[in-house]
Protein backbone atom coordinates (compact mmCIF):
# COMPACT_ATOMS: atom_id res chain seq x y z
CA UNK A 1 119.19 26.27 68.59
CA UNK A 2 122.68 26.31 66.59
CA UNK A 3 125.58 27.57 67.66
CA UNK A 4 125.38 30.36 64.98
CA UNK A 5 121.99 31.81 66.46
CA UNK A 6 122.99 31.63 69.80
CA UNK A 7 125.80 33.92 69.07
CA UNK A 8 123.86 36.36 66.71
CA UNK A 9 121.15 36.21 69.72
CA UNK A 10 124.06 36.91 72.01
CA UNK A 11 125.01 39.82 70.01
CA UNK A 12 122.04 41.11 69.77
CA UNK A 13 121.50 41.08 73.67
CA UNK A 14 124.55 42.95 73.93
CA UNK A 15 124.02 45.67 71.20
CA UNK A 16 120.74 46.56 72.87
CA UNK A 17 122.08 46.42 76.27
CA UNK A 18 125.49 48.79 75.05
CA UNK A 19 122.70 51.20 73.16
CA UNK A 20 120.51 50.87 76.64
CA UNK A 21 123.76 51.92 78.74
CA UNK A 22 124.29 55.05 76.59
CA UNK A 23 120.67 55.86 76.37
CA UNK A 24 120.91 55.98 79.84
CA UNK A 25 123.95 58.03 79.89
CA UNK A 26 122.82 60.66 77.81
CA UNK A 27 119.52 61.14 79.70
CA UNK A 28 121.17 61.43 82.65
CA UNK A 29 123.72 63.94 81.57
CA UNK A 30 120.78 66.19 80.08
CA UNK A 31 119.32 65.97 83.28
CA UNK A 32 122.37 66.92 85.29
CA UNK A 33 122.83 69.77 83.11
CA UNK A 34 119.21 70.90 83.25
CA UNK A 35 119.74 70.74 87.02
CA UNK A 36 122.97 72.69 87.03
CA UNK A 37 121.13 75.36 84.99
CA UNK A 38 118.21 75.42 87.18
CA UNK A 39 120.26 75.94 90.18
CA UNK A 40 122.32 78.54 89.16
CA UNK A 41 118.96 80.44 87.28
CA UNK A 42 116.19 79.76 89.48
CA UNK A 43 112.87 80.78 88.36
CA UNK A 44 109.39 80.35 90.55
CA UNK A 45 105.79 80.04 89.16
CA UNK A 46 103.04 80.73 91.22
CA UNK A 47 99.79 79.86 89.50
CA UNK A 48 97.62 80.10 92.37
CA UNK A 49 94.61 82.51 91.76
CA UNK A 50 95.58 85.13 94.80
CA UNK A 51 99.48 84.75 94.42
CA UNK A 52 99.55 83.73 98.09
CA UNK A 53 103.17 81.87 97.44
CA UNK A 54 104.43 84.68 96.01
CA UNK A 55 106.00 88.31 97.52
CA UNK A 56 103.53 91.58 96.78
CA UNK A 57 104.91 94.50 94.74
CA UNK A 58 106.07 96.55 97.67
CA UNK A 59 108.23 94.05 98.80
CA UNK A 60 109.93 93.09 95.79
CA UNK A 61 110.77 96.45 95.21
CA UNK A 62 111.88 97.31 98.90
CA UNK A 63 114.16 94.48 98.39
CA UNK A 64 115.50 95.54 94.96
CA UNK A 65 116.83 98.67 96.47
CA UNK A 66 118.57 97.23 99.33
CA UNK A 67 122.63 97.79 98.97
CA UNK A 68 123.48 96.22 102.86
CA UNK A 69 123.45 92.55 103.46
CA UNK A 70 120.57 92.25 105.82
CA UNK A 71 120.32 88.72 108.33
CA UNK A 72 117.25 87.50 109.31
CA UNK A 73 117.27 85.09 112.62
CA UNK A 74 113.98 83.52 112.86
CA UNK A 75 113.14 81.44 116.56
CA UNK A 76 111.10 79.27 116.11
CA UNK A 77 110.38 75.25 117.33
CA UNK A 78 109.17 72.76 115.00
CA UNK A 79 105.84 72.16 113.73
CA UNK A 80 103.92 73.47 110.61
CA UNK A 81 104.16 77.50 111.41
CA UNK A 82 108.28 76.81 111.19
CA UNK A 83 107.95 75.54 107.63
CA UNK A 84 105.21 78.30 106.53
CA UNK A 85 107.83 80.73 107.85
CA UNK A 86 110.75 78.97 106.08
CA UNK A 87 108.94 79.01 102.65
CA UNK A 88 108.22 82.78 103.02
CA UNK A 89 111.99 84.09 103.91
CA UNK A 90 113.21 81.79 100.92
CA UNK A 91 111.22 84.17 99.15
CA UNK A 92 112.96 86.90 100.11
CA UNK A 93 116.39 85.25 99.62
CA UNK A 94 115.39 84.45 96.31
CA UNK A 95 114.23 88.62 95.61
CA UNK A 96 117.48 89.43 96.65
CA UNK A 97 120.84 87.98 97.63
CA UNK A 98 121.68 90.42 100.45
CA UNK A 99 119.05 88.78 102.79
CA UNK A 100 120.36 86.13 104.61
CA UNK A 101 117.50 83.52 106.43
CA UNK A 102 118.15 81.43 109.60
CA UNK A 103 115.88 79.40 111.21
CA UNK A 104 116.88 78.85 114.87
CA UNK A 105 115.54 76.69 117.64
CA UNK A 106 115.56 78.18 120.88
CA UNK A 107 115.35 75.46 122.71
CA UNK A 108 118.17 73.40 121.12
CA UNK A 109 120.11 76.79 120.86
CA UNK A 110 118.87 78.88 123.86
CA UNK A 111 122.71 80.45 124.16
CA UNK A 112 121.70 82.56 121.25
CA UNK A 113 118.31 83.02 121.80
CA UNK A 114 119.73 84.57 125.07
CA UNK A 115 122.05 86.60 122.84
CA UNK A 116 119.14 88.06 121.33
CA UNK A 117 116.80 88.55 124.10
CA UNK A 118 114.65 86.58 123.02
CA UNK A 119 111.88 85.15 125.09
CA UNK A 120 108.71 84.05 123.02
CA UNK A 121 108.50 81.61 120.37
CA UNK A 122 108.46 83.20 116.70
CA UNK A 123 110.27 86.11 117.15
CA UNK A 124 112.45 87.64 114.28
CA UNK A 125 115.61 89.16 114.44
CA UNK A 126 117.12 91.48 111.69
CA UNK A 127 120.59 92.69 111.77
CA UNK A 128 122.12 95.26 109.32
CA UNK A 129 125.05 96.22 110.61
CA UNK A 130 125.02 97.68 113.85
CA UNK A 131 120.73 98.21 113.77
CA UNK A 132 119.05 95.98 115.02
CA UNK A 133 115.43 94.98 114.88
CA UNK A 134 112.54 92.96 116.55
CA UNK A 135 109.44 91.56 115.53
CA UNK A 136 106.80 89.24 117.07
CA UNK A 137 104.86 89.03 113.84
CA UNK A 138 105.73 86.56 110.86
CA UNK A 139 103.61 88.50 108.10
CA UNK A 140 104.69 89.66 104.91
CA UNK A 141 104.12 93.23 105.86
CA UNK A 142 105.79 92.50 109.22
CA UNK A 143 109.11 91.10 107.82
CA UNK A 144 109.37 94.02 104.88
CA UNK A 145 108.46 97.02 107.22
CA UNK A 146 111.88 95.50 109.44
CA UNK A 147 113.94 94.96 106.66
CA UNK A 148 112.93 98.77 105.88
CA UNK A 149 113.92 99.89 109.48
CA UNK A 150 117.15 98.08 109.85
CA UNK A 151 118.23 99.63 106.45
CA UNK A 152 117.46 103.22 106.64
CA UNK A 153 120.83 105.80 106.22
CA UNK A 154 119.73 107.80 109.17
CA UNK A 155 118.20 107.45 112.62
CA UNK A 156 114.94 108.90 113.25
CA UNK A 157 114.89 111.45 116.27
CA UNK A 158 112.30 111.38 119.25
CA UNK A 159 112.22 114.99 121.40
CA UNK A 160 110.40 114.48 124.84
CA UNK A 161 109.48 117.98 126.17
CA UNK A 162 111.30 118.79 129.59
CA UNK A 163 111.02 122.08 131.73
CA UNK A 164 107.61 121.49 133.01
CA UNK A 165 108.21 119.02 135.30
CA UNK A 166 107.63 115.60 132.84
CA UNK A 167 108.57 112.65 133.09
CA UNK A 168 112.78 111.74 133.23
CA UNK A 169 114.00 110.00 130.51
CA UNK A 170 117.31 109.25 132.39
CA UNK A 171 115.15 108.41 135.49
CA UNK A 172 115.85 104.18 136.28
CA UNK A 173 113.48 105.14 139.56
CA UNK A 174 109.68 103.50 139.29
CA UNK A 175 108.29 106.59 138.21
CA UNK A 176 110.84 107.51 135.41
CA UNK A 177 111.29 106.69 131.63
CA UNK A 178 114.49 104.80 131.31
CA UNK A 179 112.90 101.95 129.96
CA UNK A 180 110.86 103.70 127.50
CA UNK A 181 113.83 105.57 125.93
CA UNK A 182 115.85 102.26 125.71
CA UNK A 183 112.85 100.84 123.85
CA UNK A 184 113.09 103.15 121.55
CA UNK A 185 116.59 103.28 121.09
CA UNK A 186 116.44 99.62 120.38
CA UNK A 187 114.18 100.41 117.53
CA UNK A 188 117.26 102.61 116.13
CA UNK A 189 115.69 105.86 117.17
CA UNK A 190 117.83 108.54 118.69
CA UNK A 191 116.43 109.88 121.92
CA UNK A 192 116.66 113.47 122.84
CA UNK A 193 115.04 115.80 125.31
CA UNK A 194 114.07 119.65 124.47
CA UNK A 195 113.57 122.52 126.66
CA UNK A 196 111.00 124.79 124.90
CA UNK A 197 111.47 127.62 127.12
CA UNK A 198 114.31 128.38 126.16
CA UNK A 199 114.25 127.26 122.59
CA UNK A 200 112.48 129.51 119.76
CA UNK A 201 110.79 126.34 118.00
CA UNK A 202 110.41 122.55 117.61
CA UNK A 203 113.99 121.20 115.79
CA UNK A 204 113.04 120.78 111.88
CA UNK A 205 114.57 117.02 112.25
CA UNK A 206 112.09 116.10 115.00
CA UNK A 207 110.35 113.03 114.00
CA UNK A 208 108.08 113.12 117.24
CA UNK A 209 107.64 115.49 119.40
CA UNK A 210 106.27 113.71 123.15
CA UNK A 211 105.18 115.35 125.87
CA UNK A 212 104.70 112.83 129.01
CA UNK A 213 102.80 114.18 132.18
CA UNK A 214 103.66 118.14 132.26
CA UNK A 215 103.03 119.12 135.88
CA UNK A 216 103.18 122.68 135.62
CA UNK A 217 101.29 124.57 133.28
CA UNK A 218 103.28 125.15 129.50
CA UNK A 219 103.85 128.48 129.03
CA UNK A 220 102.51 130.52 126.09
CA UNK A 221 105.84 130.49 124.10
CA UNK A 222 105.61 126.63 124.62
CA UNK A 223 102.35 126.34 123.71
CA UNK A 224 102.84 128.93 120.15
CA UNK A 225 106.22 126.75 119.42
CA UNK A 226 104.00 123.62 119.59
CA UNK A 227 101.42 124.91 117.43
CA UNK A 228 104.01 126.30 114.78
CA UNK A 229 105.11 122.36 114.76
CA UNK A 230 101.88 121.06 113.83
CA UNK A 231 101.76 123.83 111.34
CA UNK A 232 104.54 122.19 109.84
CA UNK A 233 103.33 118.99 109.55
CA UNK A 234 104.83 118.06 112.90
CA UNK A 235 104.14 114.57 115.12
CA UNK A 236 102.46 115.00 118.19
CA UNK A 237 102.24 112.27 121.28
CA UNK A 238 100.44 113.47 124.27
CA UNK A 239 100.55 111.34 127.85
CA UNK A 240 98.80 113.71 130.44
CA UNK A 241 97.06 113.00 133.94
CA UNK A 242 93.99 113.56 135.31
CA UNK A 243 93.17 117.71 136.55
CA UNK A 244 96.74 118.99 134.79
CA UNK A 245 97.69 121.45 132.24
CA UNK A 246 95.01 122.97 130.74
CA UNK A 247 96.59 125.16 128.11
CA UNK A 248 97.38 121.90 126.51
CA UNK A 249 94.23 120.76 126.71
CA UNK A 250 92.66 123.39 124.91
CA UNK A 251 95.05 123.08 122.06
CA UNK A 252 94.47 119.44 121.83
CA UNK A 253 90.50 121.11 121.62
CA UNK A 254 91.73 122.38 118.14
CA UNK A 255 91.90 119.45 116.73
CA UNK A 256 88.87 117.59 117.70
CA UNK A 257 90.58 116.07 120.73
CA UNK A 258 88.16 116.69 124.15
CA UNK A 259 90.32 115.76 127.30
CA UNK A 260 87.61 114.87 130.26
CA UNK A 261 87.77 117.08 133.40
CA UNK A 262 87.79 113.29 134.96
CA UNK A 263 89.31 110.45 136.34
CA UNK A 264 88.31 106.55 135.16
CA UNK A 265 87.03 104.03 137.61
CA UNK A 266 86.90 100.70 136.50
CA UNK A 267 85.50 97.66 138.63
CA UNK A 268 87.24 94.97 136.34
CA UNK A 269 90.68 96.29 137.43
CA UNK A 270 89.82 94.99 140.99
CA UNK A 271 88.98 91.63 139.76
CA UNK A 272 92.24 91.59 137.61
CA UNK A 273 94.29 92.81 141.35
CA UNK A 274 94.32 95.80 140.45
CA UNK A 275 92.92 99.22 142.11
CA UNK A 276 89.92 100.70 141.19
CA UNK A 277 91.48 103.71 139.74
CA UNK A 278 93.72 101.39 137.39
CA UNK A 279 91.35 100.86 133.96
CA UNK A 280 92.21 98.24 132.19
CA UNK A 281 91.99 98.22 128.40
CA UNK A 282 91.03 94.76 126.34
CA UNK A 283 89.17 96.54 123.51
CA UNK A 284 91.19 99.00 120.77
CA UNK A 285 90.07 101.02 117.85
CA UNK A 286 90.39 99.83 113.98
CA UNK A 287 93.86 101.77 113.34
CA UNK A 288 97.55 100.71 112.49
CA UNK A 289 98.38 101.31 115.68
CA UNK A 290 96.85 98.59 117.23
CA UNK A 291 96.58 96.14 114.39
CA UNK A 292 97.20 92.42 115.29
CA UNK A 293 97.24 94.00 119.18
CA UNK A 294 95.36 91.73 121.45
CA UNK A 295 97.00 92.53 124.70
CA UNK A 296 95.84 94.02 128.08
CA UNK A 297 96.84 97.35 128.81
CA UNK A 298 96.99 98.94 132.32
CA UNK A 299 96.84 102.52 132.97
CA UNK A 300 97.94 103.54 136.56
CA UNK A 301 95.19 106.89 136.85
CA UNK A 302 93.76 107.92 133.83
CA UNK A 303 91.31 110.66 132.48
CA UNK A 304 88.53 110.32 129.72
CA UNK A 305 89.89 110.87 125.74
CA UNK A 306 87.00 111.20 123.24
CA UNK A 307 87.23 113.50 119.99
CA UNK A 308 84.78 115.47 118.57
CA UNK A 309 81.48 114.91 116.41
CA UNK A 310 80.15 116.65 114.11
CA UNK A 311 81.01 118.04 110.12
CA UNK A 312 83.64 120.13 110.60
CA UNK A 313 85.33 117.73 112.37
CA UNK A 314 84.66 114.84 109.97
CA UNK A 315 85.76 117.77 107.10
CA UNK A 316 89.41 118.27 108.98
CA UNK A 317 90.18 115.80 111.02
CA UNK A 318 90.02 111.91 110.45
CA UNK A 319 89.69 111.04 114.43
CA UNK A 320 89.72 107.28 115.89
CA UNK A 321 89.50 105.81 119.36
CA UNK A 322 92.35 104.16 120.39
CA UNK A 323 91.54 102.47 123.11
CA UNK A 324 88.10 102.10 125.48
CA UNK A 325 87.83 100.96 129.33
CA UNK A 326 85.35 97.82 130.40
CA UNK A 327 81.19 98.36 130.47
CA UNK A 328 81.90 98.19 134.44
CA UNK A 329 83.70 102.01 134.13
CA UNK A 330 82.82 105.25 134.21
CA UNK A 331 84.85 108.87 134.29
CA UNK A 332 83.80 110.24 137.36
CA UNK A 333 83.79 114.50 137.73
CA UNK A 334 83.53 114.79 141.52
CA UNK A 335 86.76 115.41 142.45
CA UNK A 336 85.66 115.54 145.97
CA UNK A 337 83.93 111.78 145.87
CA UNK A 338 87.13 110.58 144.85
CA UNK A 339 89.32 111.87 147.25
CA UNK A 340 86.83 110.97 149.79
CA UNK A 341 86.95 107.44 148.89
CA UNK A 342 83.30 107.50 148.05
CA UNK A 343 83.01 107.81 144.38
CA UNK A 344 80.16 106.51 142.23
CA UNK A 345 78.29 106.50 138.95
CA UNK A 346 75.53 109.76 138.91
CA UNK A 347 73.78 109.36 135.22
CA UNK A 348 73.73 112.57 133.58
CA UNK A 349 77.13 113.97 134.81
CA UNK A 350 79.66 110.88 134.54
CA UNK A 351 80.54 109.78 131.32
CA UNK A 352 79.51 106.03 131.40
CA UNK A 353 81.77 103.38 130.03
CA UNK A 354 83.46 102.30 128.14
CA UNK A 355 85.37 105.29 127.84
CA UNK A 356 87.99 106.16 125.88
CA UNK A 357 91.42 106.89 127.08
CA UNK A 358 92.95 106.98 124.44
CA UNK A 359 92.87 108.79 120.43
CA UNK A 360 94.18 109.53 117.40
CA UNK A 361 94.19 112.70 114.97
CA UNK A 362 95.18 112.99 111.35
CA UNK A 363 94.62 115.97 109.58
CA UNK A 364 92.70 115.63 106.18
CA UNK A 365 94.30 117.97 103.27
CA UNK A 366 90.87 120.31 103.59
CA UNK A 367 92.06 120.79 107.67
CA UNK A 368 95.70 121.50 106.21
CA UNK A 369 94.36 124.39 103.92
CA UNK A 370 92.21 125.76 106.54
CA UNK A 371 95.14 125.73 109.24
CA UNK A 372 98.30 126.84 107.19
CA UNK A 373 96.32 128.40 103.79
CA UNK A 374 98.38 126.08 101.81
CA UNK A 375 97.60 122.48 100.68
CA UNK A 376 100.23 119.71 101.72
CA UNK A 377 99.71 115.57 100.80
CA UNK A 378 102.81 114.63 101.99
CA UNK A 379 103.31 115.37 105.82
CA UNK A 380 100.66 116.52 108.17
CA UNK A 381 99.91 116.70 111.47
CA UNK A 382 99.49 113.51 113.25
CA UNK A 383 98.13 113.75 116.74
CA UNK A 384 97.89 110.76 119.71
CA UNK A 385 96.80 111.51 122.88
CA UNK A 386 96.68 108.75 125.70
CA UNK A 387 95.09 109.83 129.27
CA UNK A 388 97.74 108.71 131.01
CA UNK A 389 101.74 108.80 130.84
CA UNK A 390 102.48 106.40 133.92
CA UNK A 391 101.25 103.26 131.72
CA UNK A 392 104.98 103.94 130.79
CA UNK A 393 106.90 104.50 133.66
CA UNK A 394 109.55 101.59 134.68
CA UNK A 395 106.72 100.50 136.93
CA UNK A 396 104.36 99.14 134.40
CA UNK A 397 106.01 99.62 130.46
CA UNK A 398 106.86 95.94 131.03
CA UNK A 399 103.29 95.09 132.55
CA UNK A 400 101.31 92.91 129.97
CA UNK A 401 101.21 94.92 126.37
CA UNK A 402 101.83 98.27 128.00
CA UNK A 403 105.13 99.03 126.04
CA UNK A 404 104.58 97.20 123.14
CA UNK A 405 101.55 99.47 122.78
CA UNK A 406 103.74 102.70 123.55
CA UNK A 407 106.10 101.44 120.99
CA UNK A 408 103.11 101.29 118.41
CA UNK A 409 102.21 104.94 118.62
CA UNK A 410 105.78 106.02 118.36
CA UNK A 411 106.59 103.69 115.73
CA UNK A 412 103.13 104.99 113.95
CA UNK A 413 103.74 108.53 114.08
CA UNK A 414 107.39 108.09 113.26
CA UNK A 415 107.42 107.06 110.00
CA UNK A 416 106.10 109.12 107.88
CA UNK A 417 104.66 107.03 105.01
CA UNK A 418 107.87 105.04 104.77
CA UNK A 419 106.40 101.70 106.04
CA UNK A 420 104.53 100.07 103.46
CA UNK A 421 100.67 98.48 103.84
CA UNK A 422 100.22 94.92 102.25
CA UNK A 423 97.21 93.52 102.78
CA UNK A 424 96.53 89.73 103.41
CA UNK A 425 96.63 87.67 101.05
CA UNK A 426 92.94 84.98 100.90
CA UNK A 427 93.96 81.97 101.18
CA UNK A 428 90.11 80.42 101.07
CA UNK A 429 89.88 77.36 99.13
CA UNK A 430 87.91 77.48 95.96
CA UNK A 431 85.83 74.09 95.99
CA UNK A 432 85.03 72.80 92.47
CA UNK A 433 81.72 72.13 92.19
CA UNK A 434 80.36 69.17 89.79
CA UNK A 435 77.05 68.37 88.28
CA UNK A 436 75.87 65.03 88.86
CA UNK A 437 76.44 63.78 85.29
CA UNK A 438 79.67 65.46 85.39
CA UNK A 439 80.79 63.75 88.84
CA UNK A 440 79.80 60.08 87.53
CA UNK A 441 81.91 60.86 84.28
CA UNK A 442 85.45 62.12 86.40
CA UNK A 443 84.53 58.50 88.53
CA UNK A 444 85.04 56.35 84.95
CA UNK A 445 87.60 57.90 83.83
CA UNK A 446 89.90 58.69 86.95
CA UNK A 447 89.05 55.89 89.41
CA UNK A 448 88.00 53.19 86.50
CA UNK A 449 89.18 53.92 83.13
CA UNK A 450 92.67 54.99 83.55
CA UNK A 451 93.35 52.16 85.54
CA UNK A 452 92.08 49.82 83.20
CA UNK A 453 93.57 50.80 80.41
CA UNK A 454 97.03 50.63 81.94
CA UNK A 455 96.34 47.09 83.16
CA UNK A 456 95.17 45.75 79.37
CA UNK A 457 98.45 48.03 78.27
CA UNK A 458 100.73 45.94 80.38
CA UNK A 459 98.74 42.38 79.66
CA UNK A 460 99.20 43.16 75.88
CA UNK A 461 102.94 43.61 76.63
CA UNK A 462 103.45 40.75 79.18
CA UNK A 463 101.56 38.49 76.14
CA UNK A 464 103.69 40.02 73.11
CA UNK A 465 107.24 39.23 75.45
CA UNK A 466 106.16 35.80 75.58
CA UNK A 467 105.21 34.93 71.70
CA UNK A 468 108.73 36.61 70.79
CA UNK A 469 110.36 34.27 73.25
């Protein structure tokens, strides 16, 4: 080779290396660019068939409207449910820049776990301000009804009846409510108490109105003031022991609610330590209120809950059982037996289990129009009556899921519509399903001729590279 075509080869090298260099410069600038672009206007695509990496409609627009920066603490340890839960906050951070994700390890930070109270793995903390809000559950519907909470102008107000000898909400004793009303000021309600009998109706700002173990019997202005509430569309929880106020009971009767002139004895409580007069609940009714609940509940004394059969009561009332003792119960009616110590199950006269100690009552829009003569969609009565209020007491509202389920019903009747419903989203896989023709023709082409056809590709190439040399 001359010394003429060793420098034009030399030349050449370097031309195509220079145009290489800015090739590479230019691609990479596009790039950076198309990065910088993407970063400051991010845009997801979910093309999965039931948009299960993607927010529902309720959410999106719950977040749209939310004007206070909103911070969500998430505790959780590492592993696979961490990451799910990390992918679906981003979500929400990317709906909306006023919620603010952290994912925090309790045990590497268990200062501010502390901070938070928190003691179980996967809880979620939202703070807006000076509200506050906990949740065990890391669901879509879960995460939007707290953002909801925490974000609400005004503070909800829960009235427990006084007067007739219920239970204390300033009582820190065994038998009082203390806990109960800081539960529910923790949920950023504002506790109150009402004295009926000297008050000409239920307050018009009364969210619930709760009436916890009246010992003496309510008076007829009580009773007519109560009535007037549900009238209104009014919120009704109902904790009452075994052989008390009767009045009540019969206007609980109105609405398709039958108290039992009983008390529950249930043989699994002993095995669980318990007495026999403590009935323990395991099974609960299909209702929001007890959704995702899978805890044991223990109910001190109770008395038998059922609701009404029948078409009228179908017509007006949509009634559900809450919650329903062992097989190994029964509500036993001799008084006498019981006090005696000798108590047991007579067929035809004690209601066999399981029995229900618990219920719920919503008004349909035909039992509005036949109870006020006017038609109302928006708020109607809403009735829960449990057959016991010392599942609730400082005793026990920390025993197993006893509070969380009092918490529940409050939280239930509370609202008024304003929590939103999202279903779950299926996340089943859809196997694709080949013919046998069809299976031997994705095996040549994926697993043999695509191969093959890169390796004569890069033989033809290899061959070419040596004939120019």
């Amino acid at each position: 080779m001359s010394k003429s075509e060793f420098e034009s080869g030399s030349a050449k090298r370097l031309r195509l290396g220079a145009n290489t260099f800015i090739y590479s410069i230019v691609v990479l600038s596009i790039l950076v660019f198309i990065q910088l672009i993407a970063y400051r206007h991010t845009r997801r695509f979910d093309l999965t068939a039931n948009k299960i990496h993607s927010l529902s409609p309720q959410s999106i627009k719950v977040l749209k409207n939310i004007r206070k920066d909103v911070t969500i603490k998430a505790f959780m340890r590492e592993g696979r449910e961490k990451e799910k839960l990390a992918e679906l906050l981003d979500l929400y951070a990317y709906h909306s820049k006023k919620i603010h994700p952290e994912i925090i390890d309790p045990d590497r930070h268990p200062g501010e776990a502390k901070q938070y109270n928190v003691t179980n793995y996967g809880t979620l903390v939202f703070l807006c301000g000076d509200k506050r809000e906990k949740i065990l559950q890391s669901t879509e519907e879960a995460i939007t009804n707290a953002i909801v909470k925490v974000t609400q102008k005004n503070k909800k107000i829960i009235y427990f009846l006084t007067g007739d000898g219920e239970k204390d909400i300033n009582n820190s004793g065994k038998n009082g409510y203390s806990q109960a009303k800081k539960a529910l000021e923790d949920k950023n309600y504002e506790v109150k108490t009402i004295l009926l009998s000297r008050s000409k109706e239920v307050p018009k700002n009364a969210a619930v109105l709760i009436i916890a173990d009246p010992q003496a019997e309510l008076l007829q202005h009580e009773l007519t003031a109560i009535r007037s509430y549900l009238k209104r569309g009014g919120h009704l929880l109902v904790m009452i022991n075994p052989y008390t106020a009767v009045g009540l009971v019969n206007l609980l009767k109105d609405y398709g609610l039958i108290i039992g002139n009983d008390m529950i004895v249930d043989k699994l409580s002993r095995v669980l330590g318990g007495g026999y007069l403590m009935p323990v609940v395991i099974k609960y009714g299909d209702h929001p209120i007890t959704r995702n609940f899978n805890m044991m509940t223990f109910y001190p004394t109770a008395r038998s809950v059922q609701v009404m059969k029948g078409k009228k009561a179908e017509t007006d009332f949509k009634l559900t059982i809450l919650a329903k003792t062992s097989k190994e119960s029964w509500a036993e009616t001799n008084r006498k037996m019981l006090e005696s110590g000798k108590a047991q199950f007579d067929k035809g006269r004690d209601l066999p289990g399981p029995v229900p100690l618990a219920a719920v009552c919503e008004v349909t829009p035909e039992g509005m129009t036949k109870l006020t003569g006017k038609s109302r969609e928006k708020r109607r009565p809403k009735i829960v009556v449990v057959g016991d209020p010392d599942f609730v007491t400082n005793s026990y509202f920390g025993l197993s899921g006893n509070g969380i389920f009092f918490t529940n019903i409050v939280n239930w009747l509370a609202e008024e519509g304003i929590l939103i419903a999202i279903p779950p989203k299926n996340t089943e896989n859809q196997p694709l399903t080949l013919t046998r023709n069809q299976g031997l023709f994705s095996f040549w082409v994926n697993v043999v001729g695509i191969p093959l056809v890169i390796i004569i590709i890069g033989v033809v190439v290899f061959i070419r590279r040596r004939v120019m040399r």
